[in-house]
PDB file of N, CA and C in Angstrom:
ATOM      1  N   UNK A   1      26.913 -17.990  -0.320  1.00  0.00           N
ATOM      2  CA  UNK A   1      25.492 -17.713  -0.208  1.00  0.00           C
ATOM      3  C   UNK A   1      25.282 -16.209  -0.241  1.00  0.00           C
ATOM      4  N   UNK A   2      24.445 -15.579  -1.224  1.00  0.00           N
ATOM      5  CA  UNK A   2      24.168 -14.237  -1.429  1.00  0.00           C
ATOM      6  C   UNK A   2      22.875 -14.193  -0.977  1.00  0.00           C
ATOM      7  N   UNK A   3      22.214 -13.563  -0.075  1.00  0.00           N
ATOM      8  CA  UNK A   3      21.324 -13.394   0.511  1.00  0.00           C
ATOM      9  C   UNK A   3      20.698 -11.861   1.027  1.00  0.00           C
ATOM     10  N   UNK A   4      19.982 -11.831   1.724  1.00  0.00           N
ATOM     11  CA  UNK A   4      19.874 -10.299   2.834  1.00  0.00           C
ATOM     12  C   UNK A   4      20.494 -10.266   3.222  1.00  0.00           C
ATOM     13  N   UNK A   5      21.093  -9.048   4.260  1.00  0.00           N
ATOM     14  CA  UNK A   5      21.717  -9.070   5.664  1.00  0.00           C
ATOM     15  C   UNK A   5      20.905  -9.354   6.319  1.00  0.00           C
ATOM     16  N   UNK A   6      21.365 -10.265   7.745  1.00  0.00           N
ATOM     17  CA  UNK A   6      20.305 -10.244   8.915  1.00  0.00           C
ATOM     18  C   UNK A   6      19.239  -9.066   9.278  1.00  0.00           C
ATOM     19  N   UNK A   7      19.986  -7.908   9.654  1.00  0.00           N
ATOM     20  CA  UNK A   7      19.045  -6.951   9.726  1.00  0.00           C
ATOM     21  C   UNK A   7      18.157  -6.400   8.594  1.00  0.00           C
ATOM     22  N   UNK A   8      18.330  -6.432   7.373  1.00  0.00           N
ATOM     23  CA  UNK A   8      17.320  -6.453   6.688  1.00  0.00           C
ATOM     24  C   UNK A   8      16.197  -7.466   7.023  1.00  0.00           C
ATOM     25  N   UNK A   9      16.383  -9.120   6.644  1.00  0.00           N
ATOM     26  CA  UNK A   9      15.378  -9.451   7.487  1.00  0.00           C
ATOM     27  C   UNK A   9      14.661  -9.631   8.533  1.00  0.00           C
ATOM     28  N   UNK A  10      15.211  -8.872   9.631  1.00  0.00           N
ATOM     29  CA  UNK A  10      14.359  -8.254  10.833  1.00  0.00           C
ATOM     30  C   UNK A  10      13.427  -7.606  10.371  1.00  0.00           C
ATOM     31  N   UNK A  11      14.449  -6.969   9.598  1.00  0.00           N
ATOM     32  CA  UNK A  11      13.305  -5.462   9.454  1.00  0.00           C
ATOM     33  C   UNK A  11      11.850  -5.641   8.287  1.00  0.00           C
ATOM     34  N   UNK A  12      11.909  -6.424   7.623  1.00  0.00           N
ATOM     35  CA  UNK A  12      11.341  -6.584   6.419  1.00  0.00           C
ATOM     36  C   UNK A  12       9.615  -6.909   7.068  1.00  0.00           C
ATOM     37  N   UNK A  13       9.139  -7.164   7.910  1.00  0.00           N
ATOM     38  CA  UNK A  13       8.055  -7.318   7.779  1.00  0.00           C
ATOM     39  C   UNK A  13       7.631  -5.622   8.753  1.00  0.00           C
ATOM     40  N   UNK A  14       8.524  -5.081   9.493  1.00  0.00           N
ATOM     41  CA  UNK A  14       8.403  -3.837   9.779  1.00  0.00           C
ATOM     42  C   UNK A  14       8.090  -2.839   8.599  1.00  0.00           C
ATOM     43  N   UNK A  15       8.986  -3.291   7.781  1.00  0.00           N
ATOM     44  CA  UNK A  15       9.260  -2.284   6.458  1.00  0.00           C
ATOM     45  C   UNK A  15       8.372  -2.361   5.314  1.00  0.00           C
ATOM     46  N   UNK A  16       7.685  -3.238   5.328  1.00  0.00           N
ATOM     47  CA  UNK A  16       6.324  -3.181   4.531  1.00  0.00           C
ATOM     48  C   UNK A  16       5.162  -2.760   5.522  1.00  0.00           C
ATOM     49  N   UNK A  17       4.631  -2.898   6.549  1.00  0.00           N
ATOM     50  CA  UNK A  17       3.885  -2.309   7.561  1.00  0.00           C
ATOM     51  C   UNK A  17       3.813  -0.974   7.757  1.00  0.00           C
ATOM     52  N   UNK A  18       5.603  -0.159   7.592  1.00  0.00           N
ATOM     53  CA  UNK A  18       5.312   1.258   7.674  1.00  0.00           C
ATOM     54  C   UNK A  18       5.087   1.570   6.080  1.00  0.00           C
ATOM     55  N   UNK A  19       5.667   0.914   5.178  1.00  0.00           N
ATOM     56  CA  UNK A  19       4.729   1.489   3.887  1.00  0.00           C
ATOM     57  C   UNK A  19       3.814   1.636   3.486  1.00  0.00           C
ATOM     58  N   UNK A  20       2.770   0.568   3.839  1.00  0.00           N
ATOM     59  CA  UNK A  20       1.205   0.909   3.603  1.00  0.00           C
ATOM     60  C   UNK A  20       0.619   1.428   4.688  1.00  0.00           C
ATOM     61  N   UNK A  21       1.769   2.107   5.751  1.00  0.00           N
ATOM     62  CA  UNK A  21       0.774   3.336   6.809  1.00  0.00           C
ATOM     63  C   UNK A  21       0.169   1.916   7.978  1.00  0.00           C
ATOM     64  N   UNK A  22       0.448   0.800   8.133  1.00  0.00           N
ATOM     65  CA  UNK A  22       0.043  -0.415   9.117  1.00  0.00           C
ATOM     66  C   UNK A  22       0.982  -0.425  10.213  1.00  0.00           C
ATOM     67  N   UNK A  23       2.048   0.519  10.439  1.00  0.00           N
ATOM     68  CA  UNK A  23       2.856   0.258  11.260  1.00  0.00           C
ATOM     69  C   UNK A  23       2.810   1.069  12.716  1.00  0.00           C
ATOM     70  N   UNK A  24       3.160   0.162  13.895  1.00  0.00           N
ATOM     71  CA  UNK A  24       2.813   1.253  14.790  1.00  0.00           C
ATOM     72  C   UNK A  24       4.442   1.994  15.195  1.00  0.00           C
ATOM     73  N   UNK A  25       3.964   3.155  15.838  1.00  0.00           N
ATOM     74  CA  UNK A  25       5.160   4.334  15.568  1.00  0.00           C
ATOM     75  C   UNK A  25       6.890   3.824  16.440  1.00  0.00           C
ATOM     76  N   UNK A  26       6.750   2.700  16.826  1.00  0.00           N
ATOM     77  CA  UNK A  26       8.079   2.321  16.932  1.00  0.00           C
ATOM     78  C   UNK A  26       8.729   1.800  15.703  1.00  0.00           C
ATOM     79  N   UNK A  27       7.827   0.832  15.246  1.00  0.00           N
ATOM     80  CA  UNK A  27       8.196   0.176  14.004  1.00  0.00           C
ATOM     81  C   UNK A  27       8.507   1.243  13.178  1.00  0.00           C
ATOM     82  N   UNK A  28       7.965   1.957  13.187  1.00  0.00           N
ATOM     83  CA  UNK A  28       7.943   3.396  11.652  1.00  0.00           C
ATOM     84  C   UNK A  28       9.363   3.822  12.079  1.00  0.00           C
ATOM     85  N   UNK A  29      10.109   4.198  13.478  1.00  0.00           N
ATOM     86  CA  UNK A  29      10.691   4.990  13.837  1.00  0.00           C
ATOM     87  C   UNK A  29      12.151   4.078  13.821  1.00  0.00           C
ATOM     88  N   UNK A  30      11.807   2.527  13.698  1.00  0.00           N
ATOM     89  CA  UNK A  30      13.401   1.525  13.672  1.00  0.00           C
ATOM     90  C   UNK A  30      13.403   1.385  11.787  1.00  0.00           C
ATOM     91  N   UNK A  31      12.125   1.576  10.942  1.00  0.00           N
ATOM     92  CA  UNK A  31      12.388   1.625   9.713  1.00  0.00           C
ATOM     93  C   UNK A  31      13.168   2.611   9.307  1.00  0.00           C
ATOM     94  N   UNK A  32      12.775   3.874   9.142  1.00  0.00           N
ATOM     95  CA  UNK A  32      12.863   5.090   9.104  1.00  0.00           C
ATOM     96  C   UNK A  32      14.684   5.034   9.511  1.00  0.00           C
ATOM     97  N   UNK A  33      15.158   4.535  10.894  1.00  0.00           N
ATOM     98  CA  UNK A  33      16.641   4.521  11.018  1.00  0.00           C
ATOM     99  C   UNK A  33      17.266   3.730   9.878  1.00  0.00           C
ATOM    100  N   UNK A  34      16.706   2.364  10.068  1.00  0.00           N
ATOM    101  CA  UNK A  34      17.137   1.651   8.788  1.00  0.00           C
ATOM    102  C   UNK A  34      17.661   2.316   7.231  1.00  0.00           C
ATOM    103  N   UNK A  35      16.721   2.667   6.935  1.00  0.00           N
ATOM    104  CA  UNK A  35      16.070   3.123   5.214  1.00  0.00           C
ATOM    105  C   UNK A  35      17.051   4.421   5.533  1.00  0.00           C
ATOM    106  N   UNK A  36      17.787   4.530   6.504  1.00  0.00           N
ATOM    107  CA  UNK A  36      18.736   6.340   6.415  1.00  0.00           C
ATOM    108  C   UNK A  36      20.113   5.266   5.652  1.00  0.00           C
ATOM    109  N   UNK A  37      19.708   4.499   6.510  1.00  0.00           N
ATOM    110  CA  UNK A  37      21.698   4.039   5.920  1.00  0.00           C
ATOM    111  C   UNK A  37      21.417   2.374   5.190  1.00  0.00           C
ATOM    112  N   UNK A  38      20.219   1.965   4.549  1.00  0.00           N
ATOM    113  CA  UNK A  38      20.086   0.911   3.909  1.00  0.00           C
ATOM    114  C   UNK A  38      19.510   1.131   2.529  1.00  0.00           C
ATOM    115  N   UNK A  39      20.584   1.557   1.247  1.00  0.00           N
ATOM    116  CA  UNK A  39      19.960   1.879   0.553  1.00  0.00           C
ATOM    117  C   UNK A  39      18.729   0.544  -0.697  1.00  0.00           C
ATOM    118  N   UNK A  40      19.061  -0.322  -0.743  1.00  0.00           N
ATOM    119  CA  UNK A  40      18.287  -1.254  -1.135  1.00  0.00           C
ATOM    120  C   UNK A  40      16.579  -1.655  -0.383  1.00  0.00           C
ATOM    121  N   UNK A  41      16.787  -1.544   1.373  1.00  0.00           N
ATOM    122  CA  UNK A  41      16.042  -1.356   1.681  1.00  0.00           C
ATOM    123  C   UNK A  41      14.538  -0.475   1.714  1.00  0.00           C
ATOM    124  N   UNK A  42      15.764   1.043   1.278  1.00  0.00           N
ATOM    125  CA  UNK A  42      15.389   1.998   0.906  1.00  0.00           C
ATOM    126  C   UNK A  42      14.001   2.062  -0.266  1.00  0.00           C
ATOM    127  N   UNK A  43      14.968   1.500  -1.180  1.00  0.00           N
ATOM    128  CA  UNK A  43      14.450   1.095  -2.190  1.00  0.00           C
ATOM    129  C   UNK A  43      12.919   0.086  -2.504  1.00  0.00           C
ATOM    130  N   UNK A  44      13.185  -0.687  -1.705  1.00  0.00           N
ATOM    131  CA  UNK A  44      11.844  -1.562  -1.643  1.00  0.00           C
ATOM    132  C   UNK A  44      10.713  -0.796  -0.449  1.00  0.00           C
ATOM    133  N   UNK A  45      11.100  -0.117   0.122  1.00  0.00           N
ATOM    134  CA  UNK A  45      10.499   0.177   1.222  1.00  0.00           C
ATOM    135  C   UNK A  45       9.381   1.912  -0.285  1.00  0.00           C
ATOM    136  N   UNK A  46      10.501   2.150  -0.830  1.00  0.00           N
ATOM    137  CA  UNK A  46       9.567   3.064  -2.074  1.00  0.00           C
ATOM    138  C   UNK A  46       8.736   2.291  -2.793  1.00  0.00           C
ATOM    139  N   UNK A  47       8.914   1.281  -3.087  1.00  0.00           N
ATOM    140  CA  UNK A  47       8.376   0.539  -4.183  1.00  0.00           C
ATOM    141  C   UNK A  47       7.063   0.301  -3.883  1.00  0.00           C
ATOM    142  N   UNK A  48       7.057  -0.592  -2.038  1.00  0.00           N
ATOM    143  CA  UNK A  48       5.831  -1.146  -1.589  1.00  0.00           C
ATOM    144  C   UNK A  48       4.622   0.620  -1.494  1.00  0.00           C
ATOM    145  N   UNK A  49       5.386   1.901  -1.388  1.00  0.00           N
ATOM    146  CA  UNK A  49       4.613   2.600  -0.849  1.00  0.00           C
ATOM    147  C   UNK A  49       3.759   3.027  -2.374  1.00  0.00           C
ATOM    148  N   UNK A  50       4.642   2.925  -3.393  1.00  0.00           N
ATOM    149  CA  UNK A  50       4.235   2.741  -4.926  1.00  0.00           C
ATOM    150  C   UNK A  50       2.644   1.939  -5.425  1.00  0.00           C
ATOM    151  N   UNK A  51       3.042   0.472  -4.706  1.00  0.00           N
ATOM    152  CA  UNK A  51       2.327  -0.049  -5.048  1.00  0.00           C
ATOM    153  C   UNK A  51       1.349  -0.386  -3.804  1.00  0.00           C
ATOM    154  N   UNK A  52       0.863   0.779  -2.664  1.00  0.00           N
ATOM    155  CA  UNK A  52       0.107   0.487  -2.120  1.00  0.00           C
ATOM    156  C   UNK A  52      -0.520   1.910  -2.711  1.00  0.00           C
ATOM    157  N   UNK A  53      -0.398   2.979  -3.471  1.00  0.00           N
ATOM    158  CA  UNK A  53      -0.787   3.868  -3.662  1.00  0.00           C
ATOM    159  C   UNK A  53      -1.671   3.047  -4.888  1.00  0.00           C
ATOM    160  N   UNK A  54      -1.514   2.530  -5.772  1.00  0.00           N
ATOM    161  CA  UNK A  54      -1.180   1.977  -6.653  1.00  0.00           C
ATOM    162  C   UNK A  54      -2.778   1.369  -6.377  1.00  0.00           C
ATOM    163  N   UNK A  55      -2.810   0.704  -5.513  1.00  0.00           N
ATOM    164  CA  UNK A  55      -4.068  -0.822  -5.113  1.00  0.00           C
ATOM    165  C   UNK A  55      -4.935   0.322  -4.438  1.00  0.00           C
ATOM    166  N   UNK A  56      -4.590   1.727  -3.257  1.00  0.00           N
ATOM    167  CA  UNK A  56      -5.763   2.230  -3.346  1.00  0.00           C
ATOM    168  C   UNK A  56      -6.435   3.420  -4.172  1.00  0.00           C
ATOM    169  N   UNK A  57      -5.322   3.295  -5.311  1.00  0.00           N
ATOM    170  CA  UNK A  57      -6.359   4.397  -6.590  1.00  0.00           C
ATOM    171  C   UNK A  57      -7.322   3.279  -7.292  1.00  0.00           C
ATOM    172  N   UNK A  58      -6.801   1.990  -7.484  1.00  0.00           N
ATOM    173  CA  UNK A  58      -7.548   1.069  -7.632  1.00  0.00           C
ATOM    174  C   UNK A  58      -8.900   0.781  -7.047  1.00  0.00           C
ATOM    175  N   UNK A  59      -9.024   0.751  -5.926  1.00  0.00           N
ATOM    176  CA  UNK A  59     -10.029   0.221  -5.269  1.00  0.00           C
ATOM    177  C   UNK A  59     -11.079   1.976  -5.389  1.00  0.00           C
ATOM    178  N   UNK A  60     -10.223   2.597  -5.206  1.00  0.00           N
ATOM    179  CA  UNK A  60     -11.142   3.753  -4.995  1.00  0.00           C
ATOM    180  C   UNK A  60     -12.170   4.297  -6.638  1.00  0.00           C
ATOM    181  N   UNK A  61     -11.318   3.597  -7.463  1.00  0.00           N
ATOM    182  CA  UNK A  61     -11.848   3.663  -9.077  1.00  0.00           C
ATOM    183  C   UNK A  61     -12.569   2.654  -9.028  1.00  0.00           C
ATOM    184  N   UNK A  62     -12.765   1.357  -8.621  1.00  0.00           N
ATOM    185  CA  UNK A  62     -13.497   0.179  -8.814  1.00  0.00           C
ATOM    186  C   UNK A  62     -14.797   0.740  -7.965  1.00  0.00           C
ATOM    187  N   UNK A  63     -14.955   1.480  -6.850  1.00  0.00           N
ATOM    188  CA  UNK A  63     -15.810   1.597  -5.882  1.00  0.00           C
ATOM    189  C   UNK A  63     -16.380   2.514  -6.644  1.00  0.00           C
ATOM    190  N   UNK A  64     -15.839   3.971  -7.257  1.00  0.00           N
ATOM    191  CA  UNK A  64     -16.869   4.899  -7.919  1.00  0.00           C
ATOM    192  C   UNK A  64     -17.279   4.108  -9.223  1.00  0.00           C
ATOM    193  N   UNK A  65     -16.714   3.557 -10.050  1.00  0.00           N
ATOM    194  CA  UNK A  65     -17.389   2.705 -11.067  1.00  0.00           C
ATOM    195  C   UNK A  65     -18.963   2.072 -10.293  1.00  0.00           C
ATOM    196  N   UNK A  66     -18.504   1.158  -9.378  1.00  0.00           N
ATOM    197  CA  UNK A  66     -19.584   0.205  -8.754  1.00  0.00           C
ATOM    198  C   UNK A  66     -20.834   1.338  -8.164  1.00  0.00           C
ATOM    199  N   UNK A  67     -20.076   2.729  -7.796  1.00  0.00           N
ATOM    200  CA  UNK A  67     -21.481   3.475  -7.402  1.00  0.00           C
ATOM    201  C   UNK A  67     -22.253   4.021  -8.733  1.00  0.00           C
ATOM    202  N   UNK A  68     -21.626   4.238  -9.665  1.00  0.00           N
ATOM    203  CA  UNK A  68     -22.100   4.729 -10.898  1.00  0.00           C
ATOM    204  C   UNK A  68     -23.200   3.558 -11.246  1.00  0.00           C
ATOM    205  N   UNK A  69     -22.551   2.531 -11.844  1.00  0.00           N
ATOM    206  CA  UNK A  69     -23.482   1.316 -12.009  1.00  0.00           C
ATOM    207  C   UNK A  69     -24.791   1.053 -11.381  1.00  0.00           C
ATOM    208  N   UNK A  70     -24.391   1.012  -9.655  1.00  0.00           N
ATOM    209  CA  UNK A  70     -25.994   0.905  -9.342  1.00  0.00           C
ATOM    210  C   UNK A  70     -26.721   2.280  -9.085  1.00  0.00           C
ATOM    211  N   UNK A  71     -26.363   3.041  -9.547  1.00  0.00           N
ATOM    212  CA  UNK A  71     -27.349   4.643  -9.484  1.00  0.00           C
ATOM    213  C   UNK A  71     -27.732   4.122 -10.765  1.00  0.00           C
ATOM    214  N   UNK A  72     -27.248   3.887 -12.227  1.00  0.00           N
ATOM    215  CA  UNK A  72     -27.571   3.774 -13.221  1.00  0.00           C
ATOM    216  C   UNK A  72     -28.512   2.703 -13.253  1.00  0.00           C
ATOM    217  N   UNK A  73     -28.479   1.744 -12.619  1.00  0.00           N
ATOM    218  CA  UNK A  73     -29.679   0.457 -12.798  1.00  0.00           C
ATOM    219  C   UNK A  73     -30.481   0.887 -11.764  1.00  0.00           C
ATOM    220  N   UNK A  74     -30.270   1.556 -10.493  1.00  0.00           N
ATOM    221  CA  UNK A  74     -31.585   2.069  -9.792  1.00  0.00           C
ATOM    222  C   UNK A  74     -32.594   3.043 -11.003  1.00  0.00           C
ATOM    223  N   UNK A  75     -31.092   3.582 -11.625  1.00  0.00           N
ATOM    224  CA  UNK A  75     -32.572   4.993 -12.338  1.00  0.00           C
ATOM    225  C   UNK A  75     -33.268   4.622 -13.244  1.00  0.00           C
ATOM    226  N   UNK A  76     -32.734   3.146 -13.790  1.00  0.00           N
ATOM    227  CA  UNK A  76     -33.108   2.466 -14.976  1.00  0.00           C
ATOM    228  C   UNK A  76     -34.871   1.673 -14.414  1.00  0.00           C
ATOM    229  N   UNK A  77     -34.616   1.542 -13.402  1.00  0.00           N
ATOM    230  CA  UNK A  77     -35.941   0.788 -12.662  1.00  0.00           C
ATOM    231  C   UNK A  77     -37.162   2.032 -12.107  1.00  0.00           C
ATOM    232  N   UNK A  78     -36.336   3.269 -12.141  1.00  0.00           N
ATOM    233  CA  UNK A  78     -37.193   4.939 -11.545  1.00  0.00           C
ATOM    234  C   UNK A  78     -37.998   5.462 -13.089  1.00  0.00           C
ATOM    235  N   UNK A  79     -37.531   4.766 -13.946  1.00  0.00           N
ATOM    236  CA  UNK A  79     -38.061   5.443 -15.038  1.00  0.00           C
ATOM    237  C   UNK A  79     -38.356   4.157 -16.481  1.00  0.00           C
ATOM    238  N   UNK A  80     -39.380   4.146 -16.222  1.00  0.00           N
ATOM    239  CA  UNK A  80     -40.255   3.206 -17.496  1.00  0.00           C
ATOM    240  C   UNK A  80     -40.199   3.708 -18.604  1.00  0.00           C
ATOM    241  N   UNK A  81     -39.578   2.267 -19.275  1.00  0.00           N
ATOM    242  CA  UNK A  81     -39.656   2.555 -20.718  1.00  0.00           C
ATOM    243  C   UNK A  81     -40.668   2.529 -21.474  1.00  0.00           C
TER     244      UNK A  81
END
């Protein structure tokens, strides 16, 4: 059976928590030991911080789009054609 190590899956719901910044500072501080001497861990623990950067350039582009839009249909209703 090829699997995790145990302590990886301890750590794994720690280790996504301190990547998107959700973790409180013990958790950050038993990841952080981890991710020194787990390099795979390591690895996913970059990835999630990747793709949480990732979802909030996203949201933050979907939100200025969505403010553009309704300034544009407010001004569209401020000014008669």
């Amino acid at each position: 059976m090829t699997g995790k190590p145990q302590s990886c899956l301890e750590i794994e719901v720690d280790l996504v928590a301190a990547a998107t910044g959700d973790a409180e500072p013990g958790a950050v501080h038993r990841v952080e030991r981890h991710i020194d001497s787990c390099a795979p861990c390591r690895g996913e623990f970059h990835r999630y911080r990747e793709i949480d950067g990732a979802v909030g350039a996203l949201r933050r582009s979907s939100a200025g789009v969505e403010s553009v839009a309704r300034a544009a249909r407010g001004s569209s209703r401020a000014w008669p054609t």
